[in-house]
N, C-alpha and C. Protein backbone atom coordinates (compact mmCIF):
# COMPACT_ATOMS: atom_id res chain seq x y z
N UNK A 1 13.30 11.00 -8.89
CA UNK A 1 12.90 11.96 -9.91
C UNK A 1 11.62 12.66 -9.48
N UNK A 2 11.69 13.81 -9.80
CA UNK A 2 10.80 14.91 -9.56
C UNK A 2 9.28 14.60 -10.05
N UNK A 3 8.51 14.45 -10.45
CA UNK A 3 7.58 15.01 -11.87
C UNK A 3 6.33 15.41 -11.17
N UNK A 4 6.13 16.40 -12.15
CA UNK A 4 4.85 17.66 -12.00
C UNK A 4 4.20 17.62 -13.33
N UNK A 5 2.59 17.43 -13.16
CA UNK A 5 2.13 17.54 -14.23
C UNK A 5 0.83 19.14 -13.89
N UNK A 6 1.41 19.90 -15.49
CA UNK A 6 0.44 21.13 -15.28
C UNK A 6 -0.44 21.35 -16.40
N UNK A 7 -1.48 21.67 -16.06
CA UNK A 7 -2.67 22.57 -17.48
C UNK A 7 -1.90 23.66 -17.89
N UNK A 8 -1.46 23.68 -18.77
CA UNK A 8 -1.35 24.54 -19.69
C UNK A 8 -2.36 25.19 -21.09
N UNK A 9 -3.13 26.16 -20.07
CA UNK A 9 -4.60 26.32 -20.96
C UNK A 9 -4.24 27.04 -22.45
N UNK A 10 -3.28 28.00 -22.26
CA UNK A 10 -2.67 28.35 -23.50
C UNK A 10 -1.97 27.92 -24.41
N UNK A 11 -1.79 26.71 -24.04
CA UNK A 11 -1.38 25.85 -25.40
C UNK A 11 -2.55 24.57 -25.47
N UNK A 12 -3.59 24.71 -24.89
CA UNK A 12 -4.72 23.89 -24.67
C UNK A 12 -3.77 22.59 -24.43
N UNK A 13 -3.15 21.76 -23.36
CA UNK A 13 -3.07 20.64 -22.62
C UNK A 13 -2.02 20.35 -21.80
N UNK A 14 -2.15 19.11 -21.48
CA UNK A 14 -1.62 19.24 -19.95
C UNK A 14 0.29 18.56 -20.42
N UNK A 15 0.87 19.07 -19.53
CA UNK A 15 2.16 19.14 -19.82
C UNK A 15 2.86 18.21 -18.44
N UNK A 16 3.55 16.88 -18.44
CA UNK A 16 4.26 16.37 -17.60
C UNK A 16 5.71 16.76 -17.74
N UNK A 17 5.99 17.23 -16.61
CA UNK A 17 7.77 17.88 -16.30
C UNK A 17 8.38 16.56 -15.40
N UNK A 18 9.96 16.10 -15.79
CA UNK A 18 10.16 14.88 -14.76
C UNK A 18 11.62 15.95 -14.52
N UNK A 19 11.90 16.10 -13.75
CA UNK A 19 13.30 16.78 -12.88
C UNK A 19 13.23 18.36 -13.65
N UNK A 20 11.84 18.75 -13.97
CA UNK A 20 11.94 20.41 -14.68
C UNK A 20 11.80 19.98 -16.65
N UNK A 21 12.15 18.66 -16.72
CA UNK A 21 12.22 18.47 -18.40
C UNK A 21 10.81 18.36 -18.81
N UNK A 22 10.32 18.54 -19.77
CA UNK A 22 9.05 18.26 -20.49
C UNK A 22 9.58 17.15 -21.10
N UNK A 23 8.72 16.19 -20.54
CA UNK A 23 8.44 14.76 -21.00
C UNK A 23 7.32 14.01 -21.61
N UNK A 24 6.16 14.87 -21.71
CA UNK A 24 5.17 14.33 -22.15
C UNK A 24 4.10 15.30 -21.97
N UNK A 25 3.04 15.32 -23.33
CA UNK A 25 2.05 16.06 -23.34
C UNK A 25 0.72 15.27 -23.12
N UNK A 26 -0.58 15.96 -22.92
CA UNK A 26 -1.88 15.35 -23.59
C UNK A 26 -2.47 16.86 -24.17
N UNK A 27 -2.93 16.82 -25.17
CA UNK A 27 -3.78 17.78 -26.30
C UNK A 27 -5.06 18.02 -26.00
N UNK A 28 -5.57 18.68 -25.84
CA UNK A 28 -6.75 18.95 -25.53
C UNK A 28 -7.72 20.07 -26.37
N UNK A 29 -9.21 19.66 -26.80
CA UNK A 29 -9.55 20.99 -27.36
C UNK A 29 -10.74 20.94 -26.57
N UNK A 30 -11.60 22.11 -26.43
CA UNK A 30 -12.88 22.38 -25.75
C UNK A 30 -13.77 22.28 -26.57
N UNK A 31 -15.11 21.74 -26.67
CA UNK A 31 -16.04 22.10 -27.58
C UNK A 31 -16.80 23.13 -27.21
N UNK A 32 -17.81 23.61 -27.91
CA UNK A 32 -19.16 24.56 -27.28
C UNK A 32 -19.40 24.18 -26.34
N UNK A 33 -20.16 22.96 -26.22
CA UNK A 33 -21.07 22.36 -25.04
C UNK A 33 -20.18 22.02 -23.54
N UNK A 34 -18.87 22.16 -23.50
CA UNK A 34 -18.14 22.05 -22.55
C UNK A 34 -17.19 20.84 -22.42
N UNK A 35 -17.17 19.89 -23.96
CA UNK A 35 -16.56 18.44 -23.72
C UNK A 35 -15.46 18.58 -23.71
N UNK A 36 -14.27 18.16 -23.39
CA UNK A 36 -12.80 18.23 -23.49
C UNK A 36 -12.51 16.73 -24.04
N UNK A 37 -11.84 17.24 -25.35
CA UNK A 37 -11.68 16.13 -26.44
C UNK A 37 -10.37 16.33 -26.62
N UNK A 38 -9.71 14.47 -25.75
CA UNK A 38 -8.58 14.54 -26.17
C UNK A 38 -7.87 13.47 -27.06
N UNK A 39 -7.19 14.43 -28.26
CA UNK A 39 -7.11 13.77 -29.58
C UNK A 39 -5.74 12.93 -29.66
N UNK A 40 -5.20 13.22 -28.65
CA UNK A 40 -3.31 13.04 -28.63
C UNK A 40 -2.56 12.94 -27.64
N UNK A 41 -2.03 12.51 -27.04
CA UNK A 41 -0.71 12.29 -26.30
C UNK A 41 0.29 11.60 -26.50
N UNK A 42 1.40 12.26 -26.14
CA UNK A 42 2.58 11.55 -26.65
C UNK A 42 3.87 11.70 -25.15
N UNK A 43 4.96 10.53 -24.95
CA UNK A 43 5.77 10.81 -24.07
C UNK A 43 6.88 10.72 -25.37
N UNK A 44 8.27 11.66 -24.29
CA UNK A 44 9.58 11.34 -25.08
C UNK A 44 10.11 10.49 -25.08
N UNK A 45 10.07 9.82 -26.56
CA UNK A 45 10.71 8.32 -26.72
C UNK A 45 11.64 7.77 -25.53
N UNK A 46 12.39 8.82 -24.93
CA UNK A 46 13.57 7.79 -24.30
C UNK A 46 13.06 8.05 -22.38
N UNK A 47 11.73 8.49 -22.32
CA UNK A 47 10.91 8.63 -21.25
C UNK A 47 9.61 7.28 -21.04
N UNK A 48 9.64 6.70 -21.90
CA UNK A 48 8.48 5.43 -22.69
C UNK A 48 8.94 4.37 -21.67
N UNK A 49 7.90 4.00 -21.44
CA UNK A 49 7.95 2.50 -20.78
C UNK A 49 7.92 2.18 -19.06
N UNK A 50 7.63 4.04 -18.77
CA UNK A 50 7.90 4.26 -17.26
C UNK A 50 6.50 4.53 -16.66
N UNK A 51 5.48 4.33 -17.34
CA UNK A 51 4.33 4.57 -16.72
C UNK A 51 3.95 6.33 -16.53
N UNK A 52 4.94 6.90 -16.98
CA UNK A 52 4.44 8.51 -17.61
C UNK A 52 3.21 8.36 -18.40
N UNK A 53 3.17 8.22 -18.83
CA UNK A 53 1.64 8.39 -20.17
C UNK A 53 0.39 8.47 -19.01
N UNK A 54 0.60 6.72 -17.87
CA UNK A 54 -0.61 7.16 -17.49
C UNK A 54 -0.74 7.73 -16.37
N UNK A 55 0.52 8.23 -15.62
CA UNK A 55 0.43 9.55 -14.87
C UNK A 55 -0.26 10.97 -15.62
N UNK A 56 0.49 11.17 -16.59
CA UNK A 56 -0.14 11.91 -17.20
C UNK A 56 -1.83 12.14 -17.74
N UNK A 57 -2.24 10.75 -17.72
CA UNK A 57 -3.64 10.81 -18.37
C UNK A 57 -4.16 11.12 -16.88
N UNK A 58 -4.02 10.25 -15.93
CA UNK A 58 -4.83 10.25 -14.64
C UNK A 58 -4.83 11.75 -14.38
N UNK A 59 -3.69 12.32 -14.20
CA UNK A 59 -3.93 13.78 -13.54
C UNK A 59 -5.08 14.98 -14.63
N UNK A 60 -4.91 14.84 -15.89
CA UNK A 60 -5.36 15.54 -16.53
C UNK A 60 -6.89 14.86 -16.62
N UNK A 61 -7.10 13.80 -16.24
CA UNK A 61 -8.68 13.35 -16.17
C UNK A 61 -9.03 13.78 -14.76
N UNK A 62 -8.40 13.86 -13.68
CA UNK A 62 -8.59 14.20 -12.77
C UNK A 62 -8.89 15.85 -12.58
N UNK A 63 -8.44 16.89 -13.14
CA UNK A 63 -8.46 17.91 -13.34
C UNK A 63 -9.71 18.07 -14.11
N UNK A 64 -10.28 17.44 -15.51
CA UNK A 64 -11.50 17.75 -16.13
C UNK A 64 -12.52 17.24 -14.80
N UNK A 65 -12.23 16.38 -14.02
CA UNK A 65 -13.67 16.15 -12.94
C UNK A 65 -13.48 17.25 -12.30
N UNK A 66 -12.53 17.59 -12.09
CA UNK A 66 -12.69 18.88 -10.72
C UNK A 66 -13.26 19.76 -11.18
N UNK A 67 -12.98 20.33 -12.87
CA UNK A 67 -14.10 21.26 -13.50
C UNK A 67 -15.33 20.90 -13.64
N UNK A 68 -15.91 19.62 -13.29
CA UNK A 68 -17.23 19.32 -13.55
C UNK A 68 -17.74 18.57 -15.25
N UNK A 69 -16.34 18.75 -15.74
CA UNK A 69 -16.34 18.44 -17.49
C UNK A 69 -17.19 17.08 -18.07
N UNK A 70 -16.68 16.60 -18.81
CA UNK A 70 -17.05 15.64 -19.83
C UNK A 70 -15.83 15.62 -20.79
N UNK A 71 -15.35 14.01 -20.80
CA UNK A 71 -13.89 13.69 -21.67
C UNK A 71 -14.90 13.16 -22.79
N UNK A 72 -14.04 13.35 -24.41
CA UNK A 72 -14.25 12.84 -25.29
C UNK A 72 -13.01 11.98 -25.54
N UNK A 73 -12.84 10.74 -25.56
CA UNK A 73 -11.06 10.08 -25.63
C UNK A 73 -11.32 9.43 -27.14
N UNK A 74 -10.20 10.44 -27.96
CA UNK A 74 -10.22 10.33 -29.28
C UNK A 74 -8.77 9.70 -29.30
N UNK A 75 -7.88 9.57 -28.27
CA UNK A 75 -6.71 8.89 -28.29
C UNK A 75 -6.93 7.85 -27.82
N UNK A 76 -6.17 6.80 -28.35
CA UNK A 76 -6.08 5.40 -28.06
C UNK A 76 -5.59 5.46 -26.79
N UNK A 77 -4.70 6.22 -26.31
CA UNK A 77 -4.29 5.74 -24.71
C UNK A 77 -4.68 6.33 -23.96
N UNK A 78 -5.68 7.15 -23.68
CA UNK A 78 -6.49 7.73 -23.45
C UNK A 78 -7.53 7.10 -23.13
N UNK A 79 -8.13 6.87 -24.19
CA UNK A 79 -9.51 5.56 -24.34
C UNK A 79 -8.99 4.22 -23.37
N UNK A 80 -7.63 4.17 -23.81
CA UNK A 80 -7.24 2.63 -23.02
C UNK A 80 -7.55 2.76 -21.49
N UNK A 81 -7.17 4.23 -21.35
CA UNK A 81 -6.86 4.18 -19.57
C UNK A 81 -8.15 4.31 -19.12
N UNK A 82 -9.09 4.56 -19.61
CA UNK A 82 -10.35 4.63 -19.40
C UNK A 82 -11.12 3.84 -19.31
N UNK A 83 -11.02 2.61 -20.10
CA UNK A 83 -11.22 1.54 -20.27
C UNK A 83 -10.86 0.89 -19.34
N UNK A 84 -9.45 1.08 -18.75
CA UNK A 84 -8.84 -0.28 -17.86
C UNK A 84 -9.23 0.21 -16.39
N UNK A 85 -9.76 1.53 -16.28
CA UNK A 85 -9.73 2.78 -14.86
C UNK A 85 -11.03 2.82 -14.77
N UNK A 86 -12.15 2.02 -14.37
CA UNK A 86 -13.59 2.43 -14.29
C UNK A 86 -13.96 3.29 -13.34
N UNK A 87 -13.02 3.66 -12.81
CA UNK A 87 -13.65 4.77 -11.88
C UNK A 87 -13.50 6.43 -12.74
N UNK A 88 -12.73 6.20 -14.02
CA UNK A 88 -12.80 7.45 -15.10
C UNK A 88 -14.04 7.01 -15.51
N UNK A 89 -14.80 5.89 -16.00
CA UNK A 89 -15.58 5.95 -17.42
C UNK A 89 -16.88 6.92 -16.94
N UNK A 90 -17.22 7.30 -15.50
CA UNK A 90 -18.34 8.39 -15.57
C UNK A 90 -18.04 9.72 -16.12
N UNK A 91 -16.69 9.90 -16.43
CA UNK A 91 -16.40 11.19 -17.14
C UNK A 91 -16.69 11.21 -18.86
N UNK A 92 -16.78 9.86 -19.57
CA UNK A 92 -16.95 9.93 -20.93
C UNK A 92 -18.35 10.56 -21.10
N UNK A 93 -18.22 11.79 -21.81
CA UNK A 93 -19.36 11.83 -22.68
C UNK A 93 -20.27 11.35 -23.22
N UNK A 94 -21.79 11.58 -22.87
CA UNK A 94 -22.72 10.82 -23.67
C UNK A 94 -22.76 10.72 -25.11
């Protein structure tokens, strides 16, 4: 199986494709100060259990470092992967 994960700035977040299908999002909003606060992600139920979610989180945390950003993780799996990935937690926000 294929999968590509892309920023999709116009719908503010990042979008995982597995063989071209959209399988999973993460939500994203910008603040003033430059934080990228993400409130949500979700995979398609019958996509669950494959380790999508944290492909998905890694690349889209990987993408806010390359901008230089700051994550706010207002999602639980989000927060989790961050938690379990210490080489993300220099991206959390003060």
């Amino acid at each position: 199986m294929a999968h590509r994960v892309q920023h999709n700035a116009d719908r503010t977040r990042y979008e995982l494709f597995v063989d071209g299908e959209l399988a999973g999002i993460a939500d994203y909003r910008l603040t003033p100060d430059g934080v990228v606060v993400f409130p949500h992600t979700e995979i398609a139920r019958d996509r669950r259990g494959h380790g999508l979610g944290a492909e998905l989180v890694r690349a889209a945390l990987d993408d806010v470092r390359a901008s230089g950003r700051t994550v706010e993780a207002r999602c639980w799996f989000v927060a989790q992967f961050i938690d379990e990935h210490p080489e993300y937690q220099q991206l959390l926000a003060a």
